[in-house]
C-alpha atoms as a PDB file:
ATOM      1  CA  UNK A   1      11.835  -5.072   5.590  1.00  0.00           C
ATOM      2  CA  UNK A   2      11.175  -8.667   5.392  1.00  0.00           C
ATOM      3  CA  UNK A   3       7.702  -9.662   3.991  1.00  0.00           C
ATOM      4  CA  UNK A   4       6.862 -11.001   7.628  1.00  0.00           C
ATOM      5  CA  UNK A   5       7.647  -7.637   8.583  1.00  0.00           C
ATOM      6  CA  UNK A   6       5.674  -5.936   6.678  1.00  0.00           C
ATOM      7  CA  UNK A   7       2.055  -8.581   7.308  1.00  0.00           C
ATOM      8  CA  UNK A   8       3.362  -8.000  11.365  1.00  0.00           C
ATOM      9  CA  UNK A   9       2.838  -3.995  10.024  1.00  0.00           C
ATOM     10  CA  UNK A  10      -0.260  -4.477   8.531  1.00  0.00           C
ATOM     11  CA  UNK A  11      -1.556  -6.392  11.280  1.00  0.00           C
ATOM     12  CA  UNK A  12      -0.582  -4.151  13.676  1.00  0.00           C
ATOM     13  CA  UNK A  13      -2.333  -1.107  11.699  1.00  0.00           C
ATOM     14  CA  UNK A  14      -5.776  -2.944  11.494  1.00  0.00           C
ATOM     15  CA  UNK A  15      -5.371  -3.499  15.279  1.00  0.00           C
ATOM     16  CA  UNK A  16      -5.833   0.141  16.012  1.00  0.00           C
ATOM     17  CA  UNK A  17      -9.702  -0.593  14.462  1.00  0.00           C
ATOM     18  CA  UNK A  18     -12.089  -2.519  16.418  1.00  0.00           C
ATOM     19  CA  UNK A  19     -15.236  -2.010  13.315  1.00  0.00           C
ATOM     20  CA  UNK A  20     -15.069  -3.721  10.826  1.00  0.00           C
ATOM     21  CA  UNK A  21     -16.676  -0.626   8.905  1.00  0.00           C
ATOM     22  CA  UNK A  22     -13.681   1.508  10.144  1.00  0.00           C
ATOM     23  CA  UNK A  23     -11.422  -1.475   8.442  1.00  0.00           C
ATOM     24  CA  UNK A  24     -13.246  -1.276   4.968  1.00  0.00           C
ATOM     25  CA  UNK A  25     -12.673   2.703   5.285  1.00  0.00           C
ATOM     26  CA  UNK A  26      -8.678   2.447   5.711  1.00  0.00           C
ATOM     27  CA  UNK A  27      -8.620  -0.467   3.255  1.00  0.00           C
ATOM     28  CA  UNK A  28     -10.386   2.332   0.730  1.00  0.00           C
ATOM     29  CA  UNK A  29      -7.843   4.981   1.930  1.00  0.00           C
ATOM     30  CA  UNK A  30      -5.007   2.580   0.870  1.00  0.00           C
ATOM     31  CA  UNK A  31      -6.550   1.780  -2.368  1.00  0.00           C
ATOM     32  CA  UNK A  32      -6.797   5.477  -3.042  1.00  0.00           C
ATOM     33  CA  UNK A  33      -2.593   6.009  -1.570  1.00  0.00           C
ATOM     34  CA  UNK A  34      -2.030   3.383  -4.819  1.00  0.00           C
ATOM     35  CA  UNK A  35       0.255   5.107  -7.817  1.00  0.00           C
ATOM     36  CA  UNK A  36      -1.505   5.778 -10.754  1.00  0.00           C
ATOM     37  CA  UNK A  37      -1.814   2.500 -13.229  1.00  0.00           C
ATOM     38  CA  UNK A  38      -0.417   3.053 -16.315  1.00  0.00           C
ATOM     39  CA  UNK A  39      -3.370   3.011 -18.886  1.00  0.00           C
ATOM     40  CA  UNK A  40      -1.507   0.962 -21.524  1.00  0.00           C
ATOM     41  CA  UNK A  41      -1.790  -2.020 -19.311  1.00  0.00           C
ATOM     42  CA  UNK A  42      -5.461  -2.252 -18.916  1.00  0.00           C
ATOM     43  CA  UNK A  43      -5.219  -5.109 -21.194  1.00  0.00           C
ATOM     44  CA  UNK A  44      -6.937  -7.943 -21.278  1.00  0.00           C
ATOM     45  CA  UNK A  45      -4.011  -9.851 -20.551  1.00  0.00           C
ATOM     46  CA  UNK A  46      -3.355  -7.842 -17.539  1.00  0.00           C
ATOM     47  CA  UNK A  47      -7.154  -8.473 -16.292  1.00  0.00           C
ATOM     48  CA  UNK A  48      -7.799 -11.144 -13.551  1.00  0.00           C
ATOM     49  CA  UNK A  49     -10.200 -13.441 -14.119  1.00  0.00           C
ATOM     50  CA  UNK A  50     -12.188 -14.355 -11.043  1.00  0.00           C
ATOM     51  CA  UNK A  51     -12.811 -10.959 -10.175  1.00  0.00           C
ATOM     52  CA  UNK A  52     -16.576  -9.789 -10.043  1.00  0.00           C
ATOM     53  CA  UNK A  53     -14.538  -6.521 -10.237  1.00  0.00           C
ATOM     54  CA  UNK A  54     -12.148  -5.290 -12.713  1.00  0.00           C
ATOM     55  CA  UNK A  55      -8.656  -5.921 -11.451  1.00  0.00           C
ATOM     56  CA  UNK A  56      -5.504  -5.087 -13.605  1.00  0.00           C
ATOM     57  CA  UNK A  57      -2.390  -6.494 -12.390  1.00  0.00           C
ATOM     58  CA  UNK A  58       0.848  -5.733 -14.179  1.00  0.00           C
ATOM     59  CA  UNK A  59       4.390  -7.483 -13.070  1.00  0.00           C
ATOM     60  CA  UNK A  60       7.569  -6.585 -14.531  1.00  0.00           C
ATOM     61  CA  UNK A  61      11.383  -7.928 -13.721  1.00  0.00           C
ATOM     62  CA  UNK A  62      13.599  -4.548 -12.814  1.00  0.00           C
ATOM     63  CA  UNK A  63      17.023  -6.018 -12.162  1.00  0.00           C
ATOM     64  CA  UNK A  64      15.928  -8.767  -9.953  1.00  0.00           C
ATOM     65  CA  UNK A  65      12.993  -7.519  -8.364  1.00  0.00           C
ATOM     66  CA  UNK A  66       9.441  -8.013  -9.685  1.00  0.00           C
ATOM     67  CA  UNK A  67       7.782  -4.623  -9.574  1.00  0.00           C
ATOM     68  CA  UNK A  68       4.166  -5.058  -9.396  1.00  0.00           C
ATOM     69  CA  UNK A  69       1.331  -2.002 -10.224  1.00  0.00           C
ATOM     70  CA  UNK A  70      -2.201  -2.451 -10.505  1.00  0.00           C
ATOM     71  CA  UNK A  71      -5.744  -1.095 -10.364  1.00  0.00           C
ATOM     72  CA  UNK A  72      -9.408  -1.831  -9.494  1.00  0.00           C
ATOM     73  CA  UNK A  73     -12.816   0.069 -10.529  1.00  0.00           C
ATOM     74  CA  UNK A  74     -14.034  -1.237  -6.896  1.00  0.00           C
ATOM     75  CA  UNK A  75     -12.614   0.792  -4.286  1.00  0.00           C
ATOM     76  CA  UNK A  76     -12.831  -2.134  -1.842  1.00  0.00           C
ATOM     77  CA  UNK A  77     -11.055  -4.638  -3.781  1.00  0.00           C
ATOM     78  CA  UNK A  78      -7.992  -1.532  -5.277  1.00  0.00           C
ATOM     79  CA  UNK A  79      -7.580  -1.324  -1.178  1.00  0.00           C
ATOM     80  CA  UNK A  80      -7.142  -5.184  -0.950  1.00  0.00           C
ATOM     81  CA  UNK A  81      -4.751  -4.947  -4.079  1.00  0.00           C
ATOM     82  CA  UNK A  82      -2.880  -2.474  -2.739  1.00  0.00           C
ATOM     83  CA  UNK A  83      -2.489  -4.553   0.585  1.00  0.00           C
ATOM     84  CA  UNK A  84      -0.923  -7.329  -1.644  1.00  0.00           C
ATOM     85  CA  UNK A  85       1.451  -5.129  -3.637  1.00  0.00           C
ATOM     86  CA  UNK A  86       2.476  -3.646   0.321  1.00  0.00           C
ATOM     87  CA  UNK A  87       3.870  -7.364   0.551  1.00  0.00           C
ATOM     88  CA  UNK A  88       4.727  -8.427  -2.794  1.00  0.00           C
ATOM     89  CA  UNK A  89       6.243  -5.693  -4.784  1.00  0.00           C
ATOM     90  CA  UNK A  90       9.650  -4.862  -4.966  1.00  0.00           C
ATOM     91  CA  UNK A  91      10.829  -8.631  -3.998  1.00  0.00           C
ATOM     92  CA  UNK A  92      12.754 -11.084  -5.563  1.00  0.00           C
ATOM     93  CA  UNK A  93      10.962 -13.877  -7.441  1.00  0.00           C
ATOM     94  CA  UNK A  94      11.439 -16.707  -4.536  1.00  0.00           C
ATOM     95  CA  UNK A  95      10.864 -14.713  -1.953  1.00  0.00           C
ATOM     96  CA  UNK A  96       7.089 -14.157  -3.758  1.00  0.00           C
ATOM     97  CA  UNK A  97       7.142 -17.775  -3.836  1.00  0.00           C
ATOM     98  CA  UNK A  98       8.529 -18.604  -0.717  1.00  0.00           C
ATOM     99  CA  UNK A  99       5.824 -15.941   1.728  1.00  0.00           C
ATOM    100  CA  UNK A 100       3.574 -17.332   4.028  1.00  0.00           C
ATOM    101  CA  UNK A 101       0.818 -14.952   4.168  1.00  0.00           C
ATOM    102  CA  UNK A 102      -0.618 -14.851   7.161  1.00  0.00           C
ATOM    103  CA  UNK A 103      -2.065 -11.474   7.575  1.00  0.00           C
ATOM    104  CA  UNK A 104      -5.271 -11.780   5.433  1.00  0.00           C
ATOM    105  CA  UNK A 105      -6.617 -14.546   8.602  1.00  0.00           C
ATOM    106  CA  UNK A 106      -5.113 -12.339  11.115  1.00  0.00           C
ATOM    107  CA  UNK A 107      -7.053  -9.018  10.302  1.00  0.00           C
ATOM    108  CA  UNK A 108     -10.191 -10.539   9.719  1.00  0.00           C
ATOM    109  CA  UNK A 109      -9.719 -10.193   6.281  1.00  0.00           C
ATOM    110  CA  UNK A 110     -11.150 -13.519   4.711  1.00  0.00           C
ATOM    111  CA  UNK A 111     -14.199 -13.851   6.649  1.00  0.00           C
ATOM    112  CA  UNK A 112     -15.454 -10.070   6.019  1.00  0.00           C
ATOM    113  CA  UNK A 113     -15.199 -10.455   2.160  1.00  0.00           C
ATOM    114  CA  UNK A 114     -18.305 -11.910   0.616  1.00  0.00           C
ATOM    115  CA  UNK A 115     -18.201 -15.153  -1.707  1.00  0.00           C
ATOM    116  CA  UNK A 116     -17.042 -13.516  -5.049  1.00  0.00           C
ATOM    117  CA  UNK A 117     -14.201 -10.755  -3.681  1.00  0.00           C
ATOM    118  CA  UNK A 118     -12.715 -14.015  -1.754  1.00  0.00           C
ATOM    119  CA  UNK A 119     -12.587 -15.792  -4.967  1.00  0.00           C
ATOM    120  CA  UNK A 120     -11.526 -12.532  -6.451  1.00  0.00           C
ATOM    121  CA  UNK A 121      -8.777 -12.661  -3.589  1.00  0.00           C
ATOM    122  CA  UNK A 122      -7.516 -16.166  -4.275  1.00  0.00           C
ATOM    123  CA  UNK A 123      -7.438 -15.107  -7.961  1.00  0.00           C
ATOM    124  CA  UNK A 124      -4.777 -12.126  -7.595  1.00  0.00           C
ATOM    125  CA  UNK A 125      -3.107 -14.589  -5.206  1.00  0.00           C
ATOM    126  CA  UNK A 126      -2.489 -16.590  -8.060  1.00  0.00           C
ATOM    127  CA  UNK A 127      -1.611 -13.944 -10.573  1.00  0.00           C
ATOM    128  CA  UNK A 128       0.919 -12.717  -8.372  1.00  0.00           C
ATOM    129  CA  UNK A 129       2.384 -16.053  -7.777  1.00  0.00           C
ATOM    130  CA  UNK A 130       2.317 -17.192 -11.285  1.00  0.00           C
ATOM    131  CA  UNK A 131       4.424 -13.748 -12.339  1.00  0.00           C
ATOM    132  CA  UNK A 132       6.892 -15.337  -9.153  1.00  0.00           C
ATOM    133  CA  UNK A 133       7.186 -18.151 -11.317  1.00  0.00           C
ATOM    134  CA  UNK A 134       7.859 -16.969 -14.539  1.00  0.00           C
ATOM    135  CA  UNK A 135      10.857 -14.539 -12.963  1.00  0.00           C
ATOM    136  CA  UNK A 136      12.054 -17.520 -11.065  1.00  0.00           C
ATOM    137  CA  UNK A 137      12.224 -19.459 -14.094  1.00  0.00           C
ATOM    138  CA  UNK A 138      13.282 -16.763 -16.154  1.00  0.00           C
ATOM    139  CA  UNK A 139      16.292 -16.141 -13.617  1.00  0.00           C
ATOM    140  CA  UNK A 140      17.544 -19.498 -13.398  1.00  0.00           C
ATOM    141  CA  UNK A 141      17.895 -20.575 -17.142  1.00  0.00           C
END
């Protein structure tokens, strides 16, 4: 599946909620669905700055794929993570780079966070995009 495919998935999931509350409890479920984060990379490296939360968020380069894993203390924002890994993991570098995301606006997403988890949002946004970078990079020299 294409990452379009997988936002038009998403989208389509949320769509089945019309509460906002019953949103926040799915978003919680997926957090809780996420694979366990390796302890070893709850570095301070690995931490997102940004975050009123904590937010660990660990990219690797397995052949030529950037595998992404990651974990929260708030069960709100490990949901959102885990949304963003749904999309991003498992892709090559440029495709990371090239994604339109589109399905944060078209769940409701954005405007349902408060103040600090949007920042915290734009923040992993970033992370994940600057790991994009340093594969892309990485792969072309």
């Amino acid at each position: 599946m294409t990452t379009q495919e997988i936002q038009n998935q998403i989208v389509e999931e949320f769509s089945v909620f019309e509460e906002w509350m019953d949103k926040y409890e799915y978003i919680i479920e997926l957090g809780n669905e996420l694979a366990p984060y390796d302890e070893r990379h709850k570095t301070p490296s690995n931490l997102i700055s940004g975050c009123q939360s904590r937010v660990w968020l660990n990219g690797e380069l397995q052949r030529d794929k950037v595998i992404f894993t990651a974990d929260s203390d708030a069960i709100i924002t490990k949901g959102i993570v885990a949304l963003l890994l749904k999309v991003y993991s498992d892709r090559k570098p440029q495709e990371i780079l090239d994604t339109d995301l589109f399905f944060i606006d078209k769940i409701g997403l954005k405007e349902n966070l408060s103040p600090t988890r949007a920042n915290g949002l734009v923040s992993m946004l970033k992370q994940i995009r600057m790991y994009a970078l340093a594969f892309q990079t990485k792969l072309s020299s």
